[in-house]
N, C-alpha and C. Protein backbone atom coordinates (compact mmCIF):
# COMPACT_ATOMS: atom_id res chain seq x y z
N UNK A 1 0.86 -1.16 0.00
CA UNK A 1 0.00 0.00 0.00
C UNK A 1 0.91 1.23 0.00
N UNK A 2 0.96 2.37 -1.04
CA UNK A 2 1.81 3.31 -1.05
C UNK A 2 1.18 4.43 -0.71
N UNK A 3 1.41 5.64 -0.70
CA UNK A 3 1.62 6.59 -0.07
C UNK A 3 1.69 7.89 -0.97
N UNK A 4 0.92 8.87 -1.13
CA UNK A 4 1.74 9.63 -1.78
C UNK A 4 2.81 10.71 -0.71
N UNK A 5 3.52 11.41 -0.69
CA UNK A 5 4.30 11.98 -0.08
C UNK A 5 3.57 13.28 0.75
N UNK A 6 2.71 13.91 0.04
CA UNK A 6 1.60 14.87 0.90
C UNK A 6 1.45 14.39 1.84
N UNK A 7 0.02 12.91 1.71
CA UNK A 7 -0.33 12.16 2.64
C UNK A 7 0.72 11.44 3.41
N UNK A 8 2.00 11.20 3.56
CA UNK A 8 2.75 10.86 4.80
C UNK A 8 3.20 11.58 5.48
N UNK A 9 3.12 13.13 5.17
CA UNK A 9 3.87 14.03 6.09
C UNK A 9 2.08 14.27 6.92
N UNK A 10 1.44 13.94 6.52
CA UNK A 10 -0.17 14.27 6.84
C UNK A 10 -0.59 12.86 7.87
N UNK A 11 0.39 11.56 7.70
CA UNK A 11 0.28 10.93 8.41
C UNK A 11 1.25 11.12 9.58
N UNK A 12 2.21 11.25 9.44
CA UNK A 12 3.33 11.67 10.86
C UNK A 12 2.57 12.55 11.77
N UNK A 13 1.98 13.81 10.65
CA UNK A 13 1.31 14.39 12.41
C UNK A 13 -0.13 13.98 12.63
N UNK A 14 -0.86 12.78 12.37
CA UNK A 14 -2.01 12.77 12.99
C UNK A 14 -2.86 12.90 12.48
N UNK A 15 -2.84 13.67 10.74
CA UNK A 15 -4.18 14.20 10.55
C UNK A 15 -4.91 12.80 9.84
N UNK A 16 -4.15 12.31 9.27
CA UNK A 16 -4.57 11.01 8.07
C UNK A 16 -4.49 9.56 9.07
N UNK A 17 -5.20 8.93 8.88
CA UNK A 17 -5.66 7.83 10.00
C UNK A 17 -6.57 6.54 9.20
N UNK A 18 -6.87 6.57 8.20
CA UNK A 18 -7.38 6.00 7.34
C UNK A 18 -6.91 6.49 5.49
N UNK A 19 -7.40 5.17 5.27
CA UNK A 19 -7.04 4.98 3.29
C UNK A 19 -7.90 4.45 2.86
N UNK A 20 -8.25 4.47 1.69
CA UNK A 20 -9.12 3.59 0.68
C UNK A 20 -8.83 3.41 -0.43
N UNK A 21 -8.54 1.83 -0.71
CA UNK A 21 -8.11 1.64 -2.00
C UNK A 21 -9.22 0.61 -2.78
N UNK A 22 -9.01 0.06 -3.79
CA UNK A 22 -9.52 -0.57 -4.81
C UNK A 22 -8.89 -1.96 -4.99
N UNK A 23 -9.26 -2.52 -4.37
CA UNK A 23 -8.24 -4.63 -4.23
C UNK A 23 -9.04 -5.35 -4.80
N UNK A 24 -8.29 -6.21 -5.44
CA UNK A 24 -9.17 -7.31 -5.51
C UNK A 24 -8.57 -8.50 -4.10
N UNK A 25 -8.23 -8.62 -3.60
CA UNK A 25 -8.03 -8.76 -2.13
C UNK A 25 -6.85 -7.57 -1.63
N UNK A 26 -6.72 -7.76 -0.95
CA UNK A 26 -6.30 -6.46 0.50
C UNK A 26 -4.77 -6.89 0.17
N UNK A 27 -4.10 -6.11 0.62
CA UNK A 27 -2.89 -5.75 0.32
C UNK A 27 -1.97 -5.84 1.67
N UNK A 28 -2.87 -5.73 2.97
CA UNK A 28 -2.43 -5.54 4.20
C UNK A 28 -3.55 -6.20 5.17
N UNK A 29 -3.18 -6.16 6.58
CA UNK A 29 -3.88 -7.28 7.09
C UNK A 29 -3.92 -6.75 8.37
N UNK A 30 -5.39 -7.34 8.83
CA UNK A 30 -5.34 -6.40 10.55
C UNK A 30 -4.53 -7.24 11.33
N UNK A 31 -3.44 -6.15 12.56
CA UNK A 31 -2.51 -6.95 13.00
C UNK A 31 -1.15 -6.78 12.26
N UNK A 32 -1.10 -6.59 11.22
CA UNK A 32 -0.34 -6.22 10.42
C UNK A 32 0.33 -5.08 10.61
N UNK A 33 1.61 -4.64 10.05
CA UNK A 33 2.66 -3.68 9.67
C UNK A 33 2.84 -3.38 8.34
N UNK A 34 2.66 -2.00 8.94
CA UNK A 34 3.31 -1.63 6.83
C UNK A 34 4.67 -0.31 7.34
N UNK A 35 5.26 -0.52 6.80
CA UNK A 35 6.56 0.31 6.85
C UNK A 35 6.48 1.60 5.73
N UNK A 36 6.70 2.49 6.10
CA UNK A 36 6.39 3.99 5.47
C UNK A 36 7.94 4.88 5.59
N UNK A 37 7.95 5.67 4.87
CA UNK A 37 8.70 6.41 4.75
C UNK A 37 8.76 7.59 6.54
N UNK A 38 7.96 7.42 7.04
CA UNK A 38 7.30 8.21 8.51
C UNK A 38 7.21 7.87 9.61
N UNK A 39 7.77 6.35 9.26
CA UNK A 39 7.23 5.24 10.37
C UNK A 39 6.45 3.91 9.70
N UNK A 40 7.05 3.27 10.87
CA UNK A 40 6.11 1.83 11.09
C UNK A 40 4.03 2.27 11.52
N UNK A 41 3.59 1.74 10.36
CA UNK A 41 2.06 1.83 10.40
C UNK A 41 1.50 -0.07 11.15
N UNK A 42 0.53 0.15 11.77
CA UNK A 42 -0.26 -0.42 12.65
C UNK A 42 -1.63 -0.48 12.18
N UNK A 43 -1.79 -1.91 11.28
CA UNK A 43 -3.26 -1.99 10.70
C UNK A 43 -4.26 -2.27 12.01
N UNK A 44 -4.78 -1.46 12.17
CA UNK A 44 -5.76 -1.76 12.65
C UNK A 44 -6.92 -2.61 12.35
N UNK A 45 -7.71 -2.16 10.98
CA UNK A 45 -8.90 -2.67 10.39
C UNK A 45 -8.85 -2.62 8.92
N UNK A 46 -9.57 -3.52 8.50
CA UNK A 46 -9.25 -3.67 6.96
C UNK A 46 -10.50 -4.52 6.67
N UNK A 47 -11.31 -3.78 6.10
CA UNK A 47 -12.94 -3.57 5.63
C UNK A 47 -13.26 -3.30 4.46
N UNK A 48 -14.32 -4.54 3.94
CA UNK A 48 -14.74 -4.22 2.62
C UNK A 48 -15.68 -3.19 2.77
N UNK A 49 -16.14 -2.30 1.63
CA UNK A 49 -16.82 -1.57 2.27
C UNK A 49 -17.69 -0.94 0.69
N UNK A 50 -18.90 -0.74 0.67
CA UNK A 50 -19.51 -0.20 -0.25
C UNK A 50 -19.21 1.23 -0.33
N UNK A 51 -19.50 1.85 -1.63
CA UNK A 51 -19.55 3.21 -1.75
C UNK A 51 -20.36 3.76 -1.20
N UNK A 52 -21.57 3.59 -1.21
CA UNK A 52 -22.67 3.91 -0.33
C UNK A 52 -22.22 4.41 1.19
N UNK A 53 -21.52 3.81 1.82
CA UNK A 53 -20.86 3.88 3.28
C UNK A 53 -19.67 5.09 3.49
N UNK A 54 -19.31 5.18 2.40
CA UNK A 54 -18.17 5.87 2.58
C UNK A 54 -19.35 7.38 3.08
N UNK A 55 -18.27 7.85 4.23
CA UNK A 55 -18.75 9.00 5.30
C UNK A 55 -18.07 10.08 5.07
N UNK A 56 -18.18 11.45 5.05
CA UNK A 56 -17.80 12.56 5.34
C UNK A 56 -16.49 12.57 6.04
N UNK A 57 -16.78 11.89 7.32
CA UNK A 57 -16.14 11.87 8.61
C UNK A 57 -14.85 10.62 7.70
N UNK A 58 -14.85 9.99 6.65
CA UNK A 58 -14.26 9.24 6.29
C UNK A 58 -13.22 9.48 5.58
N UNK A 59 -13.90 10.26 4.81
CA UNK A 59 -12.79 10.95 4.01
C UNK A 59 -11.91 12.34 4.47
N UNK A 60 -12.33 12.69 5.22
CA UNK A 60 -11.59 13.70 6.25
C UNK A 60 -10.73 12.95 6.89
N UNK A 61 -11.03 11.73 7.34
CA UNK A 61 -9.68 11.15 8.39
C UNK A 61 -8.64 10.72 7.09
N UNK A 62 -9.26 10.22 6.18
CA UNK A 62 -8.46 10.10 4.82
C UNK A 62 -7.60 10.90 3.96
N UNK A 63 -8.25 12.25 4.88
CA UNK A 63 -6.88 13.50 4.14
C UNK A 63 -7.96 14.23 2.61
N UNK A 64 -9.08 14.09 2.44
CA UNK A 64 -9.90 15.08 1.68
C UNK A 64 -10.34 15.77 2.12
N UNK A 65 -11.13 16.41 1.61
CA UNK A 65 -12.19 17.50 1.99
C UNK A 65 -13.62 17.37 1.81
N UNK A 66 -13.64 16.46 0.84
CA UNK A 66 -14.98 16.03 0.90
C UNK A 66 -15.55 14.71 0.54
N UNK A 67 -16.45 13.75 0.78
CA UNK A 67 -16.38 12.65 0.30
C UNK A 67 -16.06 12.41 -1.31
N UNK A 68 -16.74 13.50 -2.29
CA UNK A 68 -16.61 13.41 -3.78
C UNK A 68 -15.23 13.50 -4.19
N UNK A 69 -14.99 14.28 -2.78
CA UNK A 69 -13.06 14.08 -3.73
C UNK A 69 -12.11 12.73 -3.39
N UNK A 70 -12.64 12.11 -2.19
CA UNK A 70 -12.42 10.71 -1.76
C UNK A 70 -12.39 9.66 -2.95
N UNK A 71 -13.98 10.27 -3.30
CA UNK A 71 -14.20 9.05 -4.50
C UNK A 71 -13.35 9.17 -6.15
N UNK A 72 -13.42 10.47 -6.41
CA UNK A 72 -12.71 10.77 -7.73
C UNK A 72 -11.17 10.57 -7.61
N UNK A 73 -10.47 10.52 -6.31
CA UNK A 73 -9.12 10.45 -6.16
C UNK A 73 -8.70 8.95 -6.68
N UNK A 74 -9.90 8.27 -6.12
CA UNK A 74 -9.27 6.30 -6.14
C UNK A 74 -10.54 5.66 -7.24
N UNK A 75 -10.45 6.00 -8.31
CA UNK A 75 -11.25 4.89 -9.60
C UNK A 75 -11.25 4.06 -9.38
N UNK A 76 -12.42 3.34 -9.61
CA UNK A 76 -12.89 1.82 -9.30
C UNK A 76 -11.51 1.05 -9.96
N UNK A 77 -11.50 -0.09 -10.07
CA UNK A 77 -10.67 -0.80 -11.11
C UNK A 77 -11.43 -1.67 -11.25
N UNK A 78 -11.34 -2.60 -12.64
CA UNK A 78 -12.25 -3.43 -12.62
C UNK A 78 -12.06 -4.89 -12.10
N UNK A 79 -13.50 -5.46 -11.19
CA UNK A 79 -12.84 -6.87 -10.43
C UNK A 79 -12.26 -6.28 -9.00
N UNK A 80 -12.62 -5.33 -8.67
CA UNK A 80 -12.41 -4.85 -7.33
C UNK A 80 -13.22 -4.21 -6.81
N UNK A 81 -12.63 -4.57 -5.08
CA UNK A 81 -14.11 -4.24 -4.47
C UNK A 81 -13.07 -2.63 -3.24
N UNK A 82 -13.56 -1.71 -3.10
CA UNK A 82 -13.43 -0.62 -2.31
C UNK A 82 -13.13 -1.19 -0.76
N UNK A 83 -11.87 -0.86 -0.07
CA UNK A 83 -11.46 -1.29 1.32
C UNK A 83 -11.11 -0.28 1.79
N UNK A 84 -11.56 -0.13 3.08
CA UNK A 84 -11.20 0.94 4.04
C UNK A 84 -10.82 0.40 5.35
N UNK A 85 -9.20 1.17 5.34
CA UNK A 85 -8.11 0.80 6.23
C UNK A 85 -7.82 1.60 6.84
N UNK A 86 -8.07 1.41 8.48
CA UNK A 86 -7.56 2.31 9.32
C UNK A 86 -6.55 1.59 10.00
N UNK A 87 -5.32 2.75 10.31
CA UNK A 87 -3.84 2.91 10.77
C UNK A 87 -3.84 3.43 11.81
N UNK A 88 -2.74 3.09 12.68
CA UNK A 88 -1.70 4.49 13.32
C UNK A 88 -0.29 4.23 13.18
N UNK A 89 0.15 5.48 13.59
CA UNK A 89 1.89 5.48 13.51
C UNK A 89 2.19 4.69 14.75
N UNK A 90 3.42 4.06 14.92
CA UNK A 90 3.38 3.00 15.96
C UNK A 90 5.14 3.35 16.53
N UNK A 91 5.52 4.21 15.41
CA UNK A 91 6.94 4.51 16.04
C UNK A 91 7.90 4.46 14.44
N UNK A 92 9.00 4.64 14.36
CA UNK A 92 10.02 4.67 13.32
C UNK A 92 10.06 3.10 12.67
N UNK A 93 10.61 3.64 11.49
CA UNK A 93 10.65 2.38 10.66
C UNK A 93 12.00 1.29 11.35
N UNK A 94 11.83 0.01 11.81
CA UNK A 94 12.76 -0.40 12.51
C UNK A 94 14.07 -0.47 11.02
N UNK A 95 13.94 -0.57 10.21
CA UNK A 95 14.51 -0.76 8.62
C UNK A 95 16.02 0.27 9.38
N UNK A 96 15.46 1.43 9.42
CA UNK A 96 16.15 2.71 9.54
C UNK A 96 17.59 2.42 10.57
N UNK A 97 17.22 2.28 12.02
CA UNK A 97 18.27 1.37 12.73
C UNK A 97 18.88 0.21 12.40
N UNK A 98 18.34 -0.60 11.91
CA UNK A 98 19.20 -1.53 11.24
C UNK A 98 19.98 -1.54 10.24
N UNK A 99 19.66 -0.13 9.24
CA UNK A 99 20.71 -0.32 8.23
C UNK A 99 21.83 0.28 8.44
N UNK A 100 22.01 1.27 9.76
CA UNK A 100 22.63 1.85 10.07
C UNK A 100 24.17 1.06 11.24
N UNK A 101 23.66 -0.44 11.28
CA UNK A 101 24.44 -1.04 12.07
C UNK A 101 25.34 -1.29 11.05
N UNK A 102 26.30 -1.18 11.15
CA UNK A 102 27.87 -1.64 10.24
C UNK A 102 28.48 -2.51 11.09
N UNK A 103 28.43 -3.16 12.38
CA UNK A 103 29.40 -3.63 13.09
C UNK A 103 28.64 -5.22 13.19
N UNK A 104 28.27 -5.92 12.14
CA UNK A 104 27.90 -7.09 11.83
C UNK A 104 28.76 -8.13 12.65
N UNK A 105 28.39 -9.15 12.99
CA UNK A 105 28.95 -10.18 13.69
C UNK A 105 28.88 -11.29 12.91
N UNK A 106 29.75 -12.37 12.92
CA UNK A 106 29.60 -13.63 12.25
C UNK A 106 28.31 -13.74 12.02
N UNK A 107 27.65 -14.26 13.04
CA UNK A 107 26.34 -14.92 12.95
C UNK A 107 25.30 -13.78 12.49
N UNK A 108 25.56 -12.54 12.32
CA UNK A 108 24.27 -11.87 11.21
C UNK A 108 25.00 -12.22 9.39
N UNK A 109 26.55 -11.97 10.01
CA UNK A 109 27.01 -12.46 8.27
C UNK A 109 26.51 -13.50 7.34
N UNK A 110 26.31 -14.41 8.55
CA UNK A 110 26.07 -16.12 7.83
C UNK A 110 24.49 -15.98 7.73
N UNK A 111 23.84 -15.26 8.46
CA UNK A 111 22.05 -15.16 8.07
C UNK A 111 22.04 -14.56 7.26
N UNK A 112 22.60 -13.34 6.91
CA UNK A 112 22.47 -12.09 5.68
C UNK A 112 22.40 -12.90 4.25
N UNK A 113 23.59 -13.83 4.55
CA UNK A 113 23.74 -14.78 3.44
C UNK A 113 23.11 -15.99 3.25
N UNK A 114 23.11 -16.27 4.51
CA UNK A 114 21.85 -17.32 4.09
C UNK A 114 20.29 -16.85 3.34
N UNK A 115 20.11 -15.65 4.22
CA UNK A 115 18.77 -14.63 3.03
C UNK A 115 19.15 -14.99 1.84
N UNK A 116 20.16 -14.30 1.47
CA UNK A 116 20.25 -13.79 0.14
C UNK A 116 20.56 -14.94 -1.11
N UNK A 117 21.01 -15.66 -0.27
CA UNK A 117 21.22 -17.39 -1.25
C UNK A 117 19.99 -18.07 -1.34
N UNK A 118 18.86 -18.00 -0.29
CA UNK A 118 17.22 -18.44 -0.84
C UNK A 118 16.66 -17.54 -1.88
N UNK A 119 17.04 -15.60 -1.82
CA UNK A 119 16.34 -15.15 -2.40
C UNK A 119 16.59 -15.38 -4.13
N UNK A 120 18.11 -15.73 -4.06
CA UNK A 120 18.94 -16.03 -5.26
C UNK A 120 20.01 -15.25 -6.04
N UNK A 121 20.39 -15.64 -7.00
CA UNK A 121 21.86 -15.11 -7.34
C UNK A 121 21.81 -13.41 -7.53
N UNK A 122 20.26 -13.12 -8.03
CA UNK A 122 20.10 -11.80 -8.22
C UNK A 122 20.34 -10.60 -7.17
N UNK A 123 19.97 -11.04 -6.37
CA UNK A 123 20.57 -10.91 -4.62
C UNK A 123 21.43 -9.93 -4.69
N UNK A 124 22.72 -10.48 -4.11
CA UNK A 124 23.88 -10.39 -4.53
C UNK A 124 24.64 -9.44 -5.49
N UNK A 125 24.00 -9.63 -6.82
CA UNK A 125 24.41 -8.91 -7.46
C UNK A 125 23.85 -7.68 -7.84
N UNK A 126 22.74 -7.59 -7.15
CA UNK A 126 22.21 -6.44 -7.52
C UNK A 126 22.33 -5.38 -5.88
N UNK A 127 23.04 -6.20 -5.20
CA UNK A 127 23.85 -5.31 -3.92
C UNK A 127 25.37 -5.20 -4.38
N UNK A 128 25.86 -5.75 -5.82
CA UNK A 128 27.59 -5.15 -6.00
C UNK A 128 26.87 -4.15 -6.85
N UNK A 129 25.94 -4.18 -8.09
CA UNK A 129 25.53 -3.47 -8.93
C UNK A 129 25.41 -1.83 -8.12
N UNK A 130 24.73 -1.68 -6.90
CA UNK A 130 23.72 -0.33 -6.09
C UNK A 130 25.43 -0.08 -5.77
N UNK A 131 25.71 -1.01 -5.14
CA UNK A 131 27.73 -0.25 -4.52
C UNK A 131 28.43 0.16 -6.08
N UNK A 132 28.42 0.00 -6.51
CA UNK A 132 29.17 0.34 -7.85
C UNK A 132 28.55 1.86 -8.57
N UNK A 133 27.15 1.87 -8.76
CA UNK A 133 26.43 2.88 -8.99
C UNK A 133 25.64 3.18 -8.18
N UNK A 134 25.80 4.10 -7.49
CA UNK A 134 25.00 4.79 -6.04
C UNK A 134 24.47 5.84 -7.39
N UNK A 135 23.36 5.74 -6.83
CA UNK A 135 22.14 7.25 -7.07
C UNK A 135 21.85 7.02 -8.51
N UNK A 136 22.00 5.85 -9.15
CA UNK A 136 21.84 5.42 -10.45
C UNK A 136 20.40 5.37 -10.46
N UNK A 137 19.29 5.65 -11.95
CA UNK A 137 17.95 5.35 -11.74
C UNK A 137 17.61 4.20 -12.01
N UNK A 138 16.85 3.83 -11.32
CA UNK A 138 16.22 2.16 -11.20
C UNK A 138 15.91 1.32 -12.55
N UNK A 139 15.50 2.44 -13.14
CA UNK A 139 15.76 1.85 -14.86
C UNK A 139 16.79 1.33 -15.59
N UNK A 140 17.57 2.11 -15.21
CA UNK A 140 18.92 1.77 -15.89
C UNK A 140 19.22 0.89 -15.14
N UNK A 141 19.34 0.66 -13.59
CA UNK A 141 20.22 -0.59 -13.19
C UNK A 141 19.39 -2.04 -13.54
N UNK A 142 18.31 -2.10 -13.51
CA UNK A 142 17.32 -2.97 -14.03
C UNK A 142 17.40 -3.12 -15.60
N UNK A 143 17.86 -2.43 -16.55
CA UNK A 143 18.27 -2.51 -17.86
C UNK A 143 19.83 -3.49 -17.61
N UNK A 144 20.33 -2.59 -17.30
CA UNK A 144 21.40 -3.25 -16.86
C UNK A 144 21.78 -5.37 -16.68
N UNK A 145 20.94 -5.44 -15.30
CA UNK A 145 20.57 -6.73 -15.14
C UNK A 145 19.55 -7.37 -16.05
N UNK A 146 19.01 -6.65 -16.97
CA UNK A 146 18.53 -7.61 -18.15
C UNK A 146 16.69 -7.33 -17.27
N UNK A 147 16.38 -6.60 -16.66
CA UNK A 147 15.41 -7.16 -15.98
C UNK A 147 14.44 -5.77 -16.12
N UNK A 148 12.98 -5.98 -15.40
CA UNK A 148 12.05 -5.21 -16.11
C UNK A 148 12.30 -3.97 -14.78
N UNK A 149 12.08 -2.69 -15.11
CA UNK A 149 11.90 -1.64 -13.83
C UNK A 149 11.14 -2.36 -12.92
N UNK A 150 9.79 -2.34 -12.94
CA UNK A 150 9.04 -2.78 -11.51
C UNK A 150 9.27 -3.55 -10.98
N UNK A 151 9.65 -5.18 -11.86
CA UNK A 151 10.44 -6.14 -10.49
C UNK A 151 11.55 -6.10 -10.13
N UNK A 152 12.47 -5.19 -10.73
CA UNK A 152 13.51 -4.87 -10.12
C UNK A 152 13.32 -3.84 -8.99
N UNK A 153 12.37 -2.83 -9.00
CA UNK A 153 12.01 -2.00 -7.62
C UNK A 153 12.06 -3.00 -6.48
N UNK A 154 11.00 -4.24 -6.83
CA UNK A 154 10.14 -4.73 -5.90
C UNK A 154 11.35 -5.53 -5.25
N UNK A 155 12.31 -6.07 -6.10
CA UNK A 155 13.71 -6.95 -5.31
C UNK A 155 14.42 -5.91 -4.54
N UNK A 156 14.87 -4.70 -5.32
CA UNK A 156 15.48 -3.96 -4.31
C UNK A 156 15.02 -3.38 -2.72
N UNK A 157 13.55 -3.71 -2.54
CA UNK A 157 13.10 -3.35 -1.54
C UNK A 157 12.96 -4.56 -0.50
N UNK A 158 13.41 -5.65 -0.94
CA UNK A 158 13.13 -6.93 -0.39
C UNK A 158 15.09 -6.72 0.39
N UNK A 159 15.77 -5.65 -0.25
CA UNK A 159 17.45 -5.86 0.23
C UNK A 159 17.35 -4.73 1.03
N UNK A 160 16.07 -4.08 0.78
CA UNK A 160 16.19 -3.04 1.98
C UNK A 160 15.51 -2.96 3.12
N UNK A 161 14.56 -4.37 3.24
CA UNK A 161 13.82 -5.12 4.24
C UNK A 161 15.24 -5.21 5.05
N UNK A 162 16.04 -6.23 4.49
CA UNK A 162 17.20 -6.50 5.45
C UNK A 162 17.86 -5.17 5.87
N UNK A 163 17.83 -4.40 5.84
CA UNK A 163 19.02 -3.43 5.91
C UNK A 163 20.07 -2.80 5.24
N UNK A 164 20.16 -3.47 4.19
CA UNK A 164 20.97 -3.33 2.67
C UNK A 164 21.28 -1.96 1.96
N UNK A 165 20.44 -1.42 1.76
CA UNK A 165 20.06 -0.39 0.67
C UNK A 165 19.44 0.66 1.49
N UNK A 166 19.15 1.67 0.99
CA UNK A 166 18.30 2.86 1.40
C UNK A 166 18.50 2.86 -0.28
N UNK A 167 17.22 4.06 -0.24
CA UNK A 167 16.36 5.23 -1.26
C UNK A 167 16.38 6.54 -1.64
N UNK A 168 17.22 6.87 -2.59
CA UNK A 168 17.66 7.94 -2.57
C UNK A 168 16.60 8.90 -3.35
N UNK A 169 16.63 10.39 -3.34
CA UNK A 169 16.25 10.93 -4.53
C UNK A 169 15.73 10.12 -5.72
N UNK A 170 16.60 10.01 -6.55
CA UNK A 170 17.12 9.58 -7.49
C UNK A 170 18.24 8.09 -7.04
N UNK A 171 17.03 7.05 -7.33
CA UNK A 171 18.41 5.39 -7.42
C UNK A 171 18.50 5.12 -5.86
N UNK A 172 19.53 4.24 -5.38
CA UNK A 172 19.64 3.63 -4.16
C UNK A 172 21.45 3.72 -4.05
N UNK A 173 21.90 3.45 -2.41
CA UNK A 173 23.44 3.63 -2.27
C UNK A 173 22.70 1.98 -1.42
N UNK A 174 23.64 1.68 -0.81
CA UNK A 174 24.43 0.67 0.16
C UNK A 174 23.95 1.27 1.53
N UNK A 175 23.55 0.20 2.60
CA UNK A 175 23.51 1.41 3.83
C UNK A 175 24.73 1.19 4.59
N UNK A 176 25.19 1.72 5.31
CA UNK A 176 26.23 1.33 6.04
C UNK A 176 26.48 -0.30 6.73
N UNK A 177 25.12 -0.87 6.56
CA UNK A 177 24.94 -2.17 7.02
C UNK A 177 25.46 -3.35 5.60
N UNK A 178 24.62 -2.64 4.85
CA UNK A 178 25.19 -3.45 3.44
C UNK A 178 26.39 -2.88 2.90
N UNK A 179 27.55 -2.23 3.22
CA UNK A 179 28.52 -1.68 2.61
C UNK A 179 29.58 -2.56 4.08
N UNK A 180 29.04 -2.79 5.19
CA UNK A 180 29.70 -3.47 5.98
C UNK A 180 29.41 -4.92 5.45
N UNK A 181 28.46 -5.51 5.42
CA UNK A 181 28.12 -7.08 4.73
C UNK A 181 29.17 -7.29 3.37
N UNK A 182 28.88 -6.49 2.26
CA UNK A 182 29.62 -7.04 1.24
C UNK A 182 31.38 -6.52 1.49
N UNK A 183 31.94 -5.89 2.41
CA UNK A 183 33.07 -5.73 2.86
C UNK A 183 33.67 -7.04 3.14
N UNK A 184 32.55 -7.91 3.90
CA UNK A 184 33.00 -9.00 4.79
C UNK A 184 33.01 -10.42 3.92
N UNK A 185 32.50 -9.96 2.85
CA UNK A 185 31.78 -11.43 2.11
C UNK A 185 33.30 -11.14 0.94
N UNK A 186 33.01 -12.22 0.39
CA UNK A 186 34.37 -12.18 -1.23
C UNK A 186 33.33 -11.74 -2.28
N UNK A 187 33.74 -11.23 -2.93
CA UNK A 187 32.91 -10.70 -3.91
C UNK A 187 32.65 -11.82 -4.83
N UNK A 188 31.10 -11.56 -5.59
CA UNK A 188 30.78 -13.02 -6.66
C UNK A 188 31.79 -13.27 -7.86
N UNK A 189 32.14 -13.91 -7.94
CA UNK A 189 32.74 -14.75 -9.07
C UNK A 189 31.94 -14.11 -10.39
N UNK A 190 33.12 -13.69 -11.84
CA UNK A 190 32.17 -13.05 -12.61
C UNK A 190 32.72 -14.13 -14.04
């Protein structure tokens, strides 16, 4: 579930507390975590919900002004049904502290790698690829690896689950966590 950048500085202070999107199942789950650029989010509830229902009071916690602009913001899609998800901020993205640890120990070395050898060879190389070209656009490094932009986003965010990567402007660097990991490892065989 993304975000536009308005609505997360609108979520940090409080005003935005709910979303509504268009699924053909849900994307997130009550009980659930979603990680934001603002913080760690806290699903609360996650409700199918008719148009009919959608409230005033709904789309105001949603960050509109009025329900009609609620509805014109998010187009049906077709084969989907309208969900309304309420959040709170629950504290910082834990991502953030962890990528910032550089002082890795054996035993995170040998898990880091054990990750990255289930996730597969692409792994790997697309953490020498981000160290080699910091602030490069996602297109090109995904051209690069032969591979399409969007699933290459979607892997790079799976290396920044671990701690790997951060998000720049423009492209991705190494975080100090992944610039300490591939320090420690031998580089892949080419």
């Amino acid at each position: 579930m993304l975000f536009r950048k308005d609505t997360l500085e609108r979520i940090a202070a409080g005003e935005v507390t709910v979303a509504f999107r268009w699924w053909t199942r849900p994307t997130v789950r009550v009980g659930g975590t979603l990680q934001t650029a603002v913080g760690q989010l806290a699903i609360a509830s996650v409700e199918p919900m008719p148009i009919s229902a959608v409230t005033v009071e709904d789309a105001v916690r949603a960050g509109f002004s009025s329900r009609a602009a609620l509805l014109t913001a998010f187009p049906r899609k077709p084969g989907s049904r309208l969900y309304r998800v309420e959040f709170s901020v629950t504290g910082p993205d834990p991502r953030i502290a962890l990528r910032g640890r550089a002082d890795l120990t054996e035993t995170e070395i040998a898990e880091v790698t054990a990750r990255l050898a289930r996730m597969g060879p692409w792994a790997r190389t697309t953490l020498e690829l981000i160290a080699a070209k910091p602030g490069t656009r996602a297109g090109d490094l995904a051209q690069e690896l032969g591979q399409e932009r969007l699933p290459f986003k979607a892997n790079v965010r799976k290396l920044k689950a671990l701690g790997l990567t951060e998000s720049l402007e423009v492209g991705y660097r190494l975080s100090p966590r992944g610039r300490a990991y591939l320090d420690a490892r031998p580089p892949t065989p080419v």
